[in-house]
C-alpha atoms as a PDB file:
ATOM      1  CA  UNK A   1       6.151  11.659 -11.579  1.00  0.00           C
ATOM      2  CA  UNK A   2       4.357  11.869  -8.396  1.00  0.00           C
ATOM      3  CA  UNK A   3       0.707  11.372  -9.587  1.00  0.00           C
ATOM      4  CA  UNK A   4       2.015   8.611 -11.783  1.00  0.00           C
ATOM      5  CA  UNK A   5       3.492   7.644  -8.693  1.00  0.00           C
ATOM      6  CA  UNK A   6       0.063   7.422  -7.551  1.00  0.00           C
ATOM      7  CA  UNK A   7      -1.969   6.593  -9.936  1.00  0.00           C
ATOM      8  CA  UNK A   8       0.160   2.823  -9.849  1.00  0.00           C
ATOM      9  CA  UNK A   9      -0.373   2.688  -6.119  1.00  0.00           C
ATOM     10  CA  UNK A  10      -4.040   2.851  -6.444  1.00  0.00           C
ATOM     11  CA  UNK A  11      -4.527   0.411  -9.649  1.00  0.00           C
ATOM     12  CA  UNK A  12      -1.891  -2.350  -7.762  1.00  0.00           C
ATOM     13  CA  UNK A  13      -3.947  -1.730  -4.633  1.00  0.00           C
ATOM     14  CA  UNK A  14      -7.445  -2.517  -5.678  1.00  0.00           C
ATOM     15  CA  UNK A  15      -6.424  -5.603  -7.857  1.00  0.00           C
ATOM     16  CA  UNK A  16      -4.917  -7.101  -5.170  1.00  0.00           C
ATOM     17  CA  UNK A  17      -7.288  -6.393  -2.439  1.00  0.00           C
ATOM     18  CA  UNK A  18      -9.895  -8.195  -4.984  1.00  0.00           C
ATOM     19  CA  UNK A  19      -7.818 -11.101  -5.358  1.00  0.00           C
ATOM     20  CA  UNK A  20      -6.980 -12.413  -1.872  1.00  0.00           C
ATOM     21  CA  UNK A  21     -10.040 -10.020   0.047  1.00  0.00           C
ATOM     22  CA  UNK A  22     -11.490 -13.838   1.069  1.00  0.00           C
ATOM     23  CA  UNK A  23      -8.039 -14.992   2.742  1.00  0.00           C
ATOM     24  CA  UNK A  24      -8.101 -11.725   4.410  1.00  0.00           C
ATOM     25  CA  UNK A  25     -11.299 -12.496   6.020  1.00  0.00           C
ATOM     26  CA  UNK A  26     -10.509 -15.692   7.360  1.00  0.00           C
ATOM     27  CA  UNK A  27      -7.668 -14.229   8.719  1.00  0.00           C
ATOM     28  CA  UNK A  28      -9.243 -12.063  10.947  1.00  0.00           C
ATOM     29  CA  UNK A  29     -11.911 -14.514  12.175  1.00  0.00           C
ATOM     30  CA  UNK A  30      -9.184 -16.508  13.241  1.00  0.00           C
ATOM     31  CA  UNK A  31      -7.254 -14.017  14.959  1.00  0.00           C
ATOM     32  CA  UNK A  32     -10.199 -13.062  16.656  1.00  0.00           C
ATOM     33  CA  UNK A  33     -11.705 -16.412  17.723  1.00  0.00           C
ATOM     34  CA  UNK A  34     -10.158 -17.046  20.981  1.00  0.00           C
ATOM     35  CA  UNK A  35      -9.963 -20.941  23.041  1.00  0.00           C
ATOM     36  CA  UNK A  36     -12.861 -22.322  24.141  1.00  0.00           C
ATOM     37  CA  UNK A  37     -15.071 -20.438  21.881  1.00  0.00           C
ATOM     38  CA  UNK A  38     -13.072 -21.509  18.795  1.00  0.00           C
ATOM     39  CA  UNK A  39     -15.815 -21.719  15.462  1.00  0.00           C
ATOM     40  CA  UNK A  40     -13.142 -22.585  13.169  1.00  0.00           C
ATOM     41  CA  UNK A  41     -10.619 -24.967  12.893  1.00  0.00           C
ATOM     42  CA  UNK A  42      -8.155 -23.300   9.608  1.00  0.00           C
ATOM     43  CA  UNK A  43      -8.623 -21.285   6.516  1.00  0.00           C
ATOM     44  CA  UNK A  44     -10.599 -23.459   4.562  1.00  0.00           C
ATOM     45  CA  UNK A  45     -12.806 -24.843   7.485  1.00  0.00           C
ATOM     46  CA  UNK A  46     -13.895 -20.442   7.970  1.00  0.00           C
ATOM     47  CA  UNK A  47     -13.943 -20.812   4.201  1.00  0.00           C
ATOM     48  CA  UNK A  48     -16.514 -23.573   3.686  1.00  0.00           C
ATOM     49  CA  UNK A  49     -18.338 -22.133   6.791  1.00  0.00           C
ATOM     50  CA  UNK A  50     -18.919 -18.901   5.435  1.00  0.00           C
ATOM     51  CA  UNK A  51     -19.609 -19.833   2.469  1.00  0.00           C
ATOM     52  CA  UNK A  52     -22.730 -22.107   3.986  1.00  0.00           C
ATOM     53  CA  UNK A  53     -23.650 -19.531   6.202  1.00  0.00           C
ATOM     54  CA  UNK A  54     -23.614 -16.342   4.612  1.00  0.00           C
ATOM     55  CA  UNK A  55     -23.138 -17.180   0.726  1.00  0.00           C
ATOM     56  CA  UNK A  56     -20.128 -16.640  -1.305  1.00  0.00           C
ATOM     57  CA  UNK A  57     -20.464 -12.735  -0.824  1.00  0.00           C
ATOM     58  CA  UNK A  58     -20.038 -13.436   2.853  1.00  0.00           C
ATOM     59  CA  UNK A  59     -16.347 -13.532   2.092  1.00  0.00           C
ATOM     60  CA  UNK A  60     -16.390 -10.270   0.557  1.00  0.00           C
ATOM     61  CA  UNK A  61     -18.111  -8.616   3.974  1.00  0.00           C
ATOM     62  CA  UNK A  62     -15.542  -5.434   4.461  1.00  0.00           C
ATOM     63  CA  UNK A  63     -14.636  -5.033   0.957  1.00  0.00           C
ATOM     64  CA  UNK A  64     -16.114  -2.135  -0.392  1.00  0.00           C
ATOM     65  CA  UNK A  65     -14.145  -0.261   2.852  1.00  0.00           C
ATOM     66  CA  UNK A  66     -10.851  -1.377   1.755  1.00  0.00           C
ATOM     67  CA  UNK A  67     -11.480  -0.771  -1.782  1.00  0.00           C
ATOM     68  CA  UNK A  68     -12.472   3.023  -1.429  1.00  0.00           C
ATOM     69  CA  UNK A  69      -9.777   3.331   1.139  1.00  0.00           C
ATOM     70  CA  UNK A  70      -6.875   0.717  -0.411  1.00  0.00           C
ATOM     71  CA  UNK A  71      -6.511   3.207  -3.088  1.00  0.00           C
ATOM     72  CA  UNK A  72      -4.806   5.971  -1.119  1.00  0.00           C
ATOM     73  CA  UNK A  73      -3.699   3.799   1.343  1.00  0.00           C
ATOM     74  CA  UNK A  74      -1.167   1.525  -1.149  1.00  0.00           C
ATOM     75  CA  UNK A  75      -0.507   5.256  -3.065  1.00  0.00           C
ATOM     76  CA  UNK A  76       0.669   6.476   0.455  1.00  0.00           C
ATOM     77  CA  UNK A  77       3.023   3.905   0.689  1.00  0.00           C
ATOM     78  CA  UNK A  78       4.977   3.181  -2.622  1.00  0.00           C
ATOM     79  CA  UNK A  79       5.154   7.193  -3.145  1.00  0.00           C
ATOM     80  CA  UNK A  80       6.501   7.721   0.136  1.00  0.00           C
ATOM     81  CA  UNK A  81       8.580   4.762   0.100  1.00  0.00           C
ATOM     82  CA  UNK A  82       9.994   6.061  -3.259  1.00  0.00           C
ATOM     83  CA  UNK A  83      10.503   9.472  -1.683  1.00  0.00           C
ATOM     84  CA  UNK A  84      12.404   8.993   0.955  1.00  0.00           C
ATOM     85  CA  UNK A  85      14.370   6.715  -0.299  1.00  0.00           C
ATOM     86  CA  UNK A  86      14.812   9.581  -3.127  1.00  0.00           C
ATOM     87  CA  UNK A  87      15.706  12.490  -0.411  1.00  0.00           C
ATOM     88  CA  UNK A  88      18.135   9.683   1.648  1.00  0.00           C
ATOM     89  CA  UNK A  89      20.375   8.578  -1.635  1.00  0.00           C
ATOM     90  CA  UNK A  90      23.564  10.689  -1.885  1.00  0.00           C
ATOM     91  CA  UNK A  91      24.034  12.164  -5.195  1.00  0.00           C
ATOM     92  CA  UNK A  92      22.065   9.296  -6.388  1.00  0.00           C
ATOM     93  CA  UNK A  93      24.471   6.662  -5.156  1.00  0.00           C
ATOM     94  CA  UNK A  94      23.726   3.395  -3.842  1.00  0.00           C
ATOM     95  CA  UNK A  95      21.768   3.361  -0.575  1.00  0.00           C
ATOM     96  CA  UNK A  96      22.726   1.577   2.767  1.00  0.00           C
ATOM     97  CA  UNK A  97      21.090  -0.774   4.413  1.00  0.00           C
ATOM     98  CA  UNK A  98      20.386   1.501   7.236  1.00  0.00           C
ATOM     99  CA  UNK A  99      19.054   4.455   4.609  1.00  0.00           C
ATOM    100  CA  UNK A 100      16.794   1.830   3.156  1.00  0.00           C
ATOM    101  CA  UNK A 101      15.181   1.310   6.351  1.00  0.00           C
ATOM    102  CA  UNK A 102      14.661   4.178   7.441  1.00  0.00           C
ATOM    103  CA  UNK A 103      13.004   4.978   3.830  1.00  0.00           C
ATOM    104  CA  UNK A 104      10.736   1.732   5.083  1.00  0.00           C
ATOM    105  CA  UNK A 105       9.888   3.565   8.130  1.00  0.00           C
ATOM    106  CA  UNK A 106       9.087   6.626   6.570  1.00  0.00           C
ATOM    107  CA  UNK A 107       6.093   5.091   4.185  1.00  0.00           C
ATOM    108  CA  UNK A 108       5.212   3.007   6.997  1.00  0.00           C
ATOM    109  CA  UNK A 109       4.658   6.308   9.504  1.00  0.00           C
ATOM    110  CA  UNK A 110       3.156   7.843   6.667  1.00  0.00           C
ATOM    111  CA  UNK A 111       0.098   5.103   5.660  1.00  0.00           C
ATOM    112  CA  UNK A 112      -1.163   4.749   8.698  1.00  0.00           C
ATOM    113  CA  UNK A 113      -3.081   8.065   8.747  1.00  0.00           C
ATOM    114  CA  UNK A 114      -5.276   5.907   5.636  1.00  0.00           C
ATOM    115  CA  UNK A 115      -4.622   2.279   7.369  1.00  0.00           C
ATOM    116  CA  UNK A 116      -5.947   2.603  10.755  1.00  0.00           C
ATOM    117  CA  UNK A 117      -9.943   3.722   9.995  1.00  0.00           C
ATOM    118  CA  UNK A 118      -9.692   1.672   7.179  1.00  0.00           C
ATOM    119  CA  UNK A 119      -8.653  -1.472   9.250  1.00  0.00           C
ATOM    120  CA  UNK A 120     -10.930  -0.272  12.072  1.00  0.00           C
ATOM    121  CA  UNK A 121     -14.124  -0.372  10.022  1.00  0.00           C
ATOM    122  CA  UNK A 122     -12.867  -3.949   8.135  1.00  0.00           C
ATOM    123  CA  UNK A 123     -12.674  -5.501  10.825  1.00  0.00           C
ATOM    124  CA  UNK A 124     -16.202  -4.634  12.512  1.00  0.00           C
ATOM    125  CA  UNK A 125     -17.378  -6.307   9.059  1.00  0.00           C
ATOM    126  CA  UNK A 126     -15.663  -8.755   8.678  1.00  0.00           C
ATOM    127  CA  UNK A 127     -15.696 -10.559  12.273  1.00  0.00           C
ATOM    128  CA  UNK A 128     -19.262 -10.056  12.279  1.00  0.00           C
ATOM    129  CA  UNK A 129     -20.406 -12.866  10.520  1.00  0.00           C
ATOM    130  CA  UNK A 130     -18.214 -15.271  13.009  1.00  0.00           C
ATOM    131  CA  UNK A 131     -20.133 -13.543  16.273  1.00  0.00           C
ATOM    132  CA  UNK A 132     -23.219 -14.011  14.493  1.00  0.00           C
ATOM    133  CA  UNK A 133     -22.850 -17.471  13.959  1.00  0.00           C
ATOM    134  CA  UNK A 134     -21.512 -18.191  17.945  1.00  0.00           C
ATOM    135  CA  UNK A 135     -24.323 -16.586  18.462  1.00  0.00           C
ATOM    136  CA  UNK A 136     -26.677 -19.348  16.974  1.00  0.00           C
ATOM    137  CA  UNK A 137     -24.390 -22.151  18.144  1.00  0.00           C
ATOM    138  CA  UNK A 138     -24.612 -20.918  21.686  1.00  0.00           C
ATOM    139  CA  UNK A 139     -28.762 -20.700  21.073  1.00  0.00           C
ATOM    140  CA  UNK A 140     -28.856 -24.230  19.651  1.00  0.00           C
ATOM    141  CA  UNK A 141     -26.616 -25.575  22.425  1.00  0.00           C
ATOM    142  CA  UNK A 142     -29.323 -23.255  25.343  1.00  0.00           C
ATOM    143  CA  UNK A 143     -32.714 -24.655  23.275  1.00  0.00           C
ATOM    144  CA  UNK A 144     -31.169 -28.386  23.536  1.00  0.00           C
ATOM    145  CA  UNK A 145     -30.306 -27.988  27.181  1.00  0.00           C
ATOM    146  CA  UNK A 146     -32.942 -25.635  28.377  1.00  0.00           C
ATOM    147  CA  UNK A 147     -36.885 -24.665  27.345  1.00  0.00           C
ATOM    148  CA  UNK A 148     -37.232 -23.073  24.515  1.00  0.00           C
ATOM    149  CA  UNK A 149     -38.506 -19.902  25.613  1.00  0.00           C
ATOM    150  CA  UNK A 150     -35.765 -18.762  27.262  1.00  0.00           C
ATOM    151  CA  UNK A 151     -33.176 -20.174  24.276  1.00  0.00           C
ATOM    152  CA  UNK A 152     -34.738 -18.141  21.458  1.00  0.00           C
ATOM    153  CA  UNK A 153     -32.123 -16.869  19.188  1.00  0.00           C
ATOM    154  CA  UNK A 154     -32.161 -12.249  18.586  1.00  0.00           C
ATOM    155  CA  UNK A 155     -32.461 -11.084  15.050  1.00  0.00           C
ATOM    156  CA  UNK A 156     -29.784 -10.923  13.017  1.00  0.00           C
ATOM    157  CA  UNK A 157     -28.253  -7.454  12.648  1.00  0.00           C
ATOM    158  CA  UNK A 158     -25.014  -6.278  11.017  1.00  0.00           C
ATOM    159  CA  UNK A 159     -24.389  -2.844  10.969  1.00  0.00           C
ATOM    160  CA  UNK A 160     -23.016  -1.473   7.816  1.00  0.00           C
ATOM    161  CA  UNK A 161     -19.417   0.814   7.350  1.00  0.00           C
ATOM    162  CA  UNK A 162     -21.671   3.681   7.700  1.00  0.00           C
ATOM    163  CA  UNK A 163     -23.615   3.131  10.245  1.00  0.00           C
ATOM    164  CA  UNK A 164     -20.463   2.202  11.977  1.00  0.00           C
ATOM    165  CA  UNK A 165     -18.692   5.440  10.826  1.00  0.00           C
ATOM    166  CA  UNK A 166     -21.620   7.242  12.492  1.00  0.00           C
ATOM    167  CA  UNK A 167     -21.785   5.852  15.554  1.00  0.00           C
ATOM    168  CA  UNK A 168     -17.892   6.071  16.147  1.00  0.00           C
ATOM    169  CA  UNK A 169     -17.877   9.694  15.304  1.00  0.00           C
ATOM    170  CA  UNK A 170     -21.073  10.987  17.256  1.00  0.00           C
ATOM    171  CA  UNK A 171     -19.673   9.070  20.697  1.00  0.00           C
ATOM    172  CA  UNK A 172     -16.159   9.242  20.398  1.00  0.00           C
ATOM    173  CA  UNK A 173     -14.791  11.827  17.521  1.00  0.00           C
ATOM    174  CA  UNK A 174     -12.709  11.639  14.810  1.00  0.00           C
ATOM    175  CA  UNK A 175     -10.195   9.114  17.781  1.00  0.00           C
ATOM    176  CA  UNK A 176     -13.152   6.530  17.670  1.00  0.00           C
ATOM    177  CA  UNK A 177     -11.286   5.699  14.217  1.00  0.00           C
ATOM    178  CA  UNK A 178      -8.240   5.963  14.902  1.00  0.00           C
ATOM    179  CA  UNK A 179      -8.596   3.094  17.785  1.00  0.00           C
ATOM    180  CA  UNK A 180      -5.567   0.860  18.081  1.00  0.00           C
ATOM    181  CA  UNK A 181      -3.250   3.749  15.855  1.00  0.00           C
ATOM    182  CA  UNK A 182      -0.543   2.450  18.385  1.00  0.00           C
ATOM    183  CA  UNK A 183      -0.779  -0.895  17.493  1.00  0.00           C
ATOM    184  CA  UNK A 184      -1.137  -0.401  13.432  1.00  0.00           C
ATOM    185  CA  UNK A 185       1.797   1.545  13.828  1.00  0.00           C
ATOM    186  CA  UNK A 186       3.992  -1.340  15.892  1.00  0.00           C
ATOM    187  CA  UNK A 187       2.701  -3.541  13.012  1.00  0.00           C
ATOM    188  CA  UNK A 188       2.953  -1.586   9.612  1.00  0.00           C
ATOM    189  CA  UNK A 189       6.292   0.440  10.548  1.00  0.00           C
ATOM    190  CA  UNK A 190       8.184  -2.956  11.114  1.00  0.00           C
ATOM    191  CA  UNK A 191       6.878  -3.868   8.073  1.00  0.00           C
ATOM    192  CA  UNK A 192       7.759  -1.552   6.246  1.00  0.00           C
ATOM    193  CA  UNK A 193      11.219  -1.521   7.621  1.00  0.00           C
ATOM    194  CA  UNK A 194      11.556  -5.313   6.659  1.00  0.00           C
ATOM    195  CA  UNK A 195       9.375  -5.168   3.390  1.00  0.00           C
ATOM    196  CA  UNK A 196      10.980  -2.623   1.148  1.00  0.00           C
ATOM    197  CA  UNK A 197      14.679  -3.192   1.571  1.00  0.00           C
ATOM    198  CA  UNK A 198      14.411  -6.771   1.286  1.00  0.00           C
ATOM    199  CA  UNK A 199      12.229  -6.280  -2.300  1.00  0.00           C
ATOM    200  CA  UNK A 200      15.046  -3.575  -3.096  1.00  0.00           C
ATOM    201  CA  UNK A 201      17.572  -5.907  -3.072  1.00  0.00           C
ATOM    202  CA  UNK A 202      16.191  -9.244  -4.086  1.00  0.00           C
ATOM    203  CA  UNK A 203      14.332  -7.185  -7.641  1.00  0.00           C
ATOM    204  CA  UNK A 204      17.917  -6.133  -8.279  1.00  0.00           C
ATOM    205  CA  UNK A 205      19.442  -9.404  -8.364  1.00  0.00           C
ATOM    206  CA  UNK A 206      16.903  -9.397 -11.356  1.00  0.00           C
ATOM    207  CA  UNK A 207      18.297  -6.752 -13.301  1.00  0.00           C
ATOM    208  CA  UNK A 208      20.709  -6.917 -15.778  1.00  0.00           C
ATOM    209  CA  UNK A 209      21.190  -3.335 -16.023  1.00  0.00           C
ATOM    210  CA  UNK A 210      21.073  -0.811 -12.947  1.00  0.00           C
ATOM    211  CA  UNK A 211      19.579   1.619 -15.589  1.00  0.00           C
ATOM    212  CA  UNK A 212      17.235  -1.279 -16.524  1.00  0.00           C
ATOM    213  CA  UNK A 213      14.132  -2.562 -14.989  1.00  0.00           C
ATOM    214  CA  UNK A 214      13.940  -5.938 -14.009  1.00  0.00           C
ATOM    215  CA  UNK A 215      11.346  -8.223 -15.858  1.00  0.00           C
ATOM    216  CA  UNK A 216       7.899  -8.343 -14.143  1.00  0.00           C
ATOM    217  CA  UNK A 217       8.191 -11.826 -12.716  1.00  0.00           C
ATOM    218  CA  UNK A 218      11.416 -11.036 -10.848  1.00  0.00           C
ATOM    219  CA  UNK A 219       9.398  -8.130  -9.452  1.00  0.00           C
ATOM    220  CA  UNK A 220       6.228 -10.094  -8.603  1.00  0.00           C
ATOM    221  CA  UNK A 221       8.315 -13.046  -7.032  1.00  0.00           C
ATOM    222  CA  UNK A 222      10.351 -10.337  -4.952  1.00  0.00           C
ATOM    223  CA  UNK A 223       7.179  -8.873  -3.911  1.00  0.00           C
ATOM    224  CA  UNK A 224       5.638 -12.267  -2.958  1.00  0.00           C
ATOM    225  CA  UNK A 225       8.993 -13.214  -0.584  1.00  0.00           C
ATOM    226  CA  UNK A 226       9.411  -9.995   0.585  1.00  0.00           C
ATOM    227  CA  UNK A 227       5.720  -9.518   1.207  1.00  0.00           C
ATOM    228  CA  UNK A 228       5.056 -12.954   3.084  1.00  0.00           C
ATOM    229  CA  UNK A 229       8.420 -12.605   5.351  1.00  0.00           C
ATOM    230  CA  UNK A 230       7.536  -9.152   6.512  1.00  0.00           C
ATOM    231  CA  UNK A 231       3.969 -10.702   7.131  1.00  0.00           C
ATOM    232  CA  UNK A 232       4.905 -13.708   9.262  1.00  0.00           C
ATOM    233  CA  UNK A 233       7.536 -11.517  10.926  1.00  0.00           C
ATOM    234  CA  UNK A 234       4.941  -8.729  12.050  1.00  0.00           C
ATOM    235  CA  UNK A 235       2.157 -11.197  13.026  1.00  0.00           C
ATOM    236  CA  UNK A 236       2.200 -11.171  16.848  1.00  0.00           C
ATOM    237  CA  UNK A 237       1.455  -7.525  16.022  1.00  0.00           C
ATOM    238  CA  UNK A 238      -1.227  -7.935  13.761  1.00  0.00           C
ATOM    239  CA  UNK A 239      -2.925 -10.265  16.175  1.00  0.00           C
ATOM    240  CA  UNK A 240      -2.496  -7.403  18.840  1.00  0.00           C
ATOM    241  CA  UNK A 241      -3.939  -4.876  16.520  1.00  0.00           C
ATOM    242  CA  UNK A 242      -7.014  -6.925  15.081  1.00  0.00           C
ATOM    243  CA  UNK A 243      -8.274  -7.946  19.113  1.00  0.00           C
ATOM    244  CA  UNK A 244      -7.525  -3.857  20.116  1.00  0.00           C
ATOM    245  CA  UNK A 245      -9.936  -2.850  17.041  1.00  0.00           C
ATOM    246  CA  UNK A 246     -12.434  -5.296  17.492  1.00  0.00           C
ATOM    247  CA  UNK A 247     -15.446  -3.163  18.789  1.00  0.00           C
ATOM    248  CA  UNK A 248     -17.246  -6.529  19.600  1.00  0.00           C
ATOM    249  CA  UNK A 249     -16.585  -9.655  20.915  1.00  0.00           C
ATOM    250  CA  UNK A 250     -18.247 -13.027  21.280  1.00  0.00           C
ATOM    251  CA  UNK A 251     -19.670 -14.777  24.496  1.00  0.00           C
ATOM    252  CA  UNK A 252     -16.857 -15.139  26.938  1.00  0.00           C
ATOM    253  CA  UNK A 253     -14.007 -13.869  25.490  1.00  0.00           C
ATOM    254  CA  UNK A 254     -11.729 -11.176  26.825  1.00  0.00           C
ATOM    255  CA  UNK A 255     -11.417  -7.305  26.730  1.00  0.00           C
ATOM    256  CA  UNK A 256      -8.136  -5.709  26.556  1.00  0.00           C
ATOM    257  CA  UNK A 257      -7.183  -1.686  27.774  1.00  0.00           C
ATOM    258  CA  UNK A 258      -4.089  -1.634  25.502  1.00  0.00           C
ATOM    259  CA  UNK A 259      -1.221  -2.797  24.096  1.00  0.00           C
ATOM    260  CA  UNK A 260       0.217  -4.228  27.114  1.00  0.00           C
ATOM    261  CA  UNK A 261      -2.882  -5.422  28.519  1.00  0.00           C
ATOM    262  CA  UNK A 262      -3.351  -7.473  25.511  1.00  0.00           C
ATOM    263  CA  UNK A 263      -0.227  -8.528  25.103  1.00  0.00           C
ATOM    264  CA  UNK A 264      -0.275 -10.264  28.727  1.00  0.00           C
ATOM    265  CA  UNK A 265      -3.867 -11.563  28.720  1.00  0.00           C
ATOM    266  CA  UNK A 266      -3.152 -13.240  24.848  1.00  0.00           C
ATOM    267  CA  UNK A 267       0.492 -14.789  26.781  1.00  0.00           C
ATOM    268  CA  UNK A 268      -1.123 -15.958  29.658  1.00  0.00           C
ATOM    269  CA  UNK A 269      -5.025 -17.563  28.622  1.00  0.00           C
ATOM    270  CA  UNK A 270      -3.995 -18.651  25.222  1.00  0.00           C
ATOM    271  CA  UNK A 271      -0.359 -19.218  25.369  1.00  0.00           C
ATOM    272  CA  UNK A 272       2.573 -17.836  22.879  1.00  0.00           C
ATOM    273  CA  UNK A 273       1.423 -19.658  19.673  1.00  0.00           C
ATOM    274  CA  UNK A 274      -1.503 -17.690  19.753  1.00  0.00           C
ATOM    275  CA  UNK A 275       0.461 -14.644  18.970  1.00  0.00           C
ATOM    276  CA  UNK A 276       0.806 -16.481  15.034  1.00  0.00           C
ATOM    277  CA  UNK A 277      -2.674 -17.236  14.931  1.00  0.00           C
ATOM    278  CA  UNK A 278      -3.505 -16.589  10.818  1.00  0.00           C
ATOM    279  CA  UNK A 279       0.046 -16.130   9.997  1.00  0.00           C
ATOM    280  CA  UNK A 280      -0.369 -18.428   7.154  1.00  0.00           C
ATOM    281  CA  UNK A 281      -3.219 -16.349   5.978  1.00  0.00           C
ATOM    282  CA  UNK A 282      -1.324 -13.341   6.209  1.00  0.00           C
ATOM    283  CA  UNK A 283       1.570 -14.590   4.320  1.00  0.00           C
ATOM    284  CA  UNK A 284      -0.948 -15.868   1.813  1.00  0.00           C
ATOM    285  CA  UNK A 285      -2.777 -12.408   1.433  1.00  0.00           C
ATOM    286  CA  UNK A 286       0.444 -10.506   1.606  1.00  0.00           C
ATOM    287  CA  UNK A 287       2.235 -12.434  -0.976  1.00  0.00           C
ATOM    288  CA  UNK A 288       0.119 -12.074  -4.470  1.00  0.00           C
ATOM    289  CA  UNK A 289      -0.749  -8.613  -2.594  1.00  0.00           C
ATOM    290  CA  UNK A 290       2.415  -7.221  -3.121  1.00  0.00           C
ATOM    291  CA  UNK A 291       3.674  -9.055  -5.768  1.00  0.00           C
ATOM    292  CA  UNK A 292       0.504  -7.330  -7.782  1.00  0.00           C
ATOM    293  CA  UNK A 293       1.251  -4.220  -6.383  1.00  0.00           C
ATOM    294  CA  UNK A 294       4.496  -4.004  -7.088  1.00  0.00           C
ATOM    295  CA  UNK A 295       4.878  -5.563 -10.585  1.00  0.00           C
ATOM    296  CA  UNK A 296       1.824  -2.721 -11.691  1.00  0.00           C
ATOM    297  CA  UNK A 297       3.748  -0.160  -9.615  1.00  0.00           C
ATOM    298  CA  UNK A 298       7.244  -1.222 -11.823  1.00  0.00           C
ATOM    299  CA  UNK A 299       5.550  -1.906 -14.879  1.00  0.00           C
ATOM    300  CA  UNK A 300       4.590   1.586 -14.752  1.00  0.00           C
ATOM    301  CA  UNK A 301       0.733   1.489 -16.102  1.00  0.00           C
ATOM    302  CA  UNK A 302      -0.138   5.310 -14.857  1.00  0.00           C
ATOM    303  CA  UNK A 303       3.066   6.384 -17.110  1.00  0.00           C
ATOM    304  CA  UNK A 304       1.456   4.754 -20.129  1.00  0.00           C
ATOM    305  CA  UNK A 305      -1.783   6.592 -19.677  1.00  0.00           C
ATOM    306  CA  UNK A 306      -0.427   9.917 -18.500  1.00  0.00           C
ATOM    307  CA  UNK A 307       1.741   9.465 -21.755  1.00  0.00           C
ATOM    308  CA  UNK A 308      -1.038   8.658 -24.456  1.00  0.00           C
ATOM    309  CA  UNK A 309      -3.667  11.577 -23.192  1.00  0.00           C
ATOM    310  CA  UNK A 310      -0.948  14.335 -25.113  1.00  0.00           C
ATOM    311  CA  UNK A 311      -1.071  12.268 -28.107  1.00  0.00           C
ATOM    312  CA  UNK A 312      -5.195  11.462 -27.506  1.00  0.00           C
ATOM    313  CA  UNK A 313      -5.654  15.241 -27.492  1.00  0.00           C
ATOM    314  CA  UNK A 314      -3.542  15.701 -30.872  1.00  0.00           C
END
């Protein structure tokens, strides 16, 4: 059923976002971080960093957004995933490749109405513990160089997902948080389209019965692979998407207009690789991500409580 549907979205959602929220974070530091102002060298150097610098809560700066908003946002995309690939199948025969796809572009369309302010306001919290802490470096670096007077460091302040929420909607609308919808969509259709046919058919080779599930580690491992090659696949785009959203930005480093404009300043100041900066980390927060989400989705835990309340009530 649909709210059962939903109810499975939600629960895989917020157990995995809890599980690999700190890999998520150093992700987008180092997408963000661009050359010549580079504060970290891989995941566990931003790791160990934050850590030191802003205590081992530091790496969960962001989460309570994508907790409140992972919920609908992972319930968006299995249901619609399920579906379409429901309203595509042909007297419930096989799907195609191409039908399975397109199902994979359908729930990818569909999340981003929940993905983009959700990303938006993530983002804002989570890079803002790197600016902060250029910040200091660059005051250090002025007070060793320079009197003191003029290198004394500002007061620390980091706005909060509210504060943020505010301030985007009084200047700009509801479009203030829906910045970079172009790019989430160039990243999470793609995905989508890569994601969900490739779990379809690697969780079957699982299954010893069509009419049978497949046991939960054949759906967590085809979550994982699926999950991590869509990830490294869709990268460039996430980089794209993560600079476009970025509100602020640290001393030196570049402003984009667009897609395009991004796309050609990234190419030609920081070269190709830079385009699979925190793919790694991607395929590492993808991976358990989905392979959570997708062994709670097929295990079916919102059809075991939907099916005890009757027999509660009796």
């Amino acid at each position: 059923s649909l709210p059962a549907k939903l109810i499975n979205g939600g629960i895989a959602g917020l157990i995995g976002v809890t599980c690999v929220f700190p890999i998520d974070l150093a992700k987008t530091r180092l997408q963000n971080q661009q050359n010549g102002q580079r504060m970290y060298t891989s995941l566990s150097d931003c790791l160990i960093k934050t850590i030191r610098s802003e205590g081992y809560f530091g790496m969960y700066r962001g989460a309570a957004v994508n907790l409140t908003l992972v919920t609908p946002e992972k319930a968006i995309k299995l249901a619609a995933n399920d579906f379409f690939r429901h309203h595509l199948s042909k007297d419930g025969k096989k799907l195609t490749l191409l039908r399975e796809m397109l199902a994979g572009c359908g729930a990818g369309t569909c999340q981003v109405i929940v993905t983009t302010p959700m990303e938006m306001l993530k983002i804002q919290l989570q890079d803002a513990g790197r600016i902060a802490a250029q910040k200091k470096l660059m005051a250090a670096q002025a007070q060793l160089s320079s009197s003191p007077a003029a290198a004394e460091p500002a007061v620390e302040t980091r706005p909060t997902a509210t504060q943020i929420t505010r301030e985007l909607l009084r200047s700009k609308g509801i479009a203030g948080l829906y910045k970079g919808l172009g790019a989430t969509l160039l990243r999470d259709v793609p995905f989508s389209i890569v994601y969900f046919p490739l779990f379809a058919n690697l969780n079957k080779l699982g299954q010893k019965d069509p009419n049978v599930k497949a046991p939960f580690y054949v759906s967590f491992l085809s979550g994982c692979v699926a999950g991590s090659t869509a990830a490294v696949a869709v990268n460039p785009c996430d980089v794209i998407k993560t600079r476009l959203q970025s509100l602020q930005r640290g001393v030196n480093e570049d402003t984009y207009s667009g897609i395009l404009d991004c796309t050609k300043k990234i190419w030609q100041r920081e070269g190709p690789t830079a385009f699979f900066k925190g793919a790694y980390c991607r395929a590492l927060v993808i991976a358990p991500l989905f392979g959570i989400a997708q062994v709670v989705y097929f295990v079916g835990i919102a059809e075991f409580l939907l099916d005890m309340l009757p027999k509660h009530r009796a």
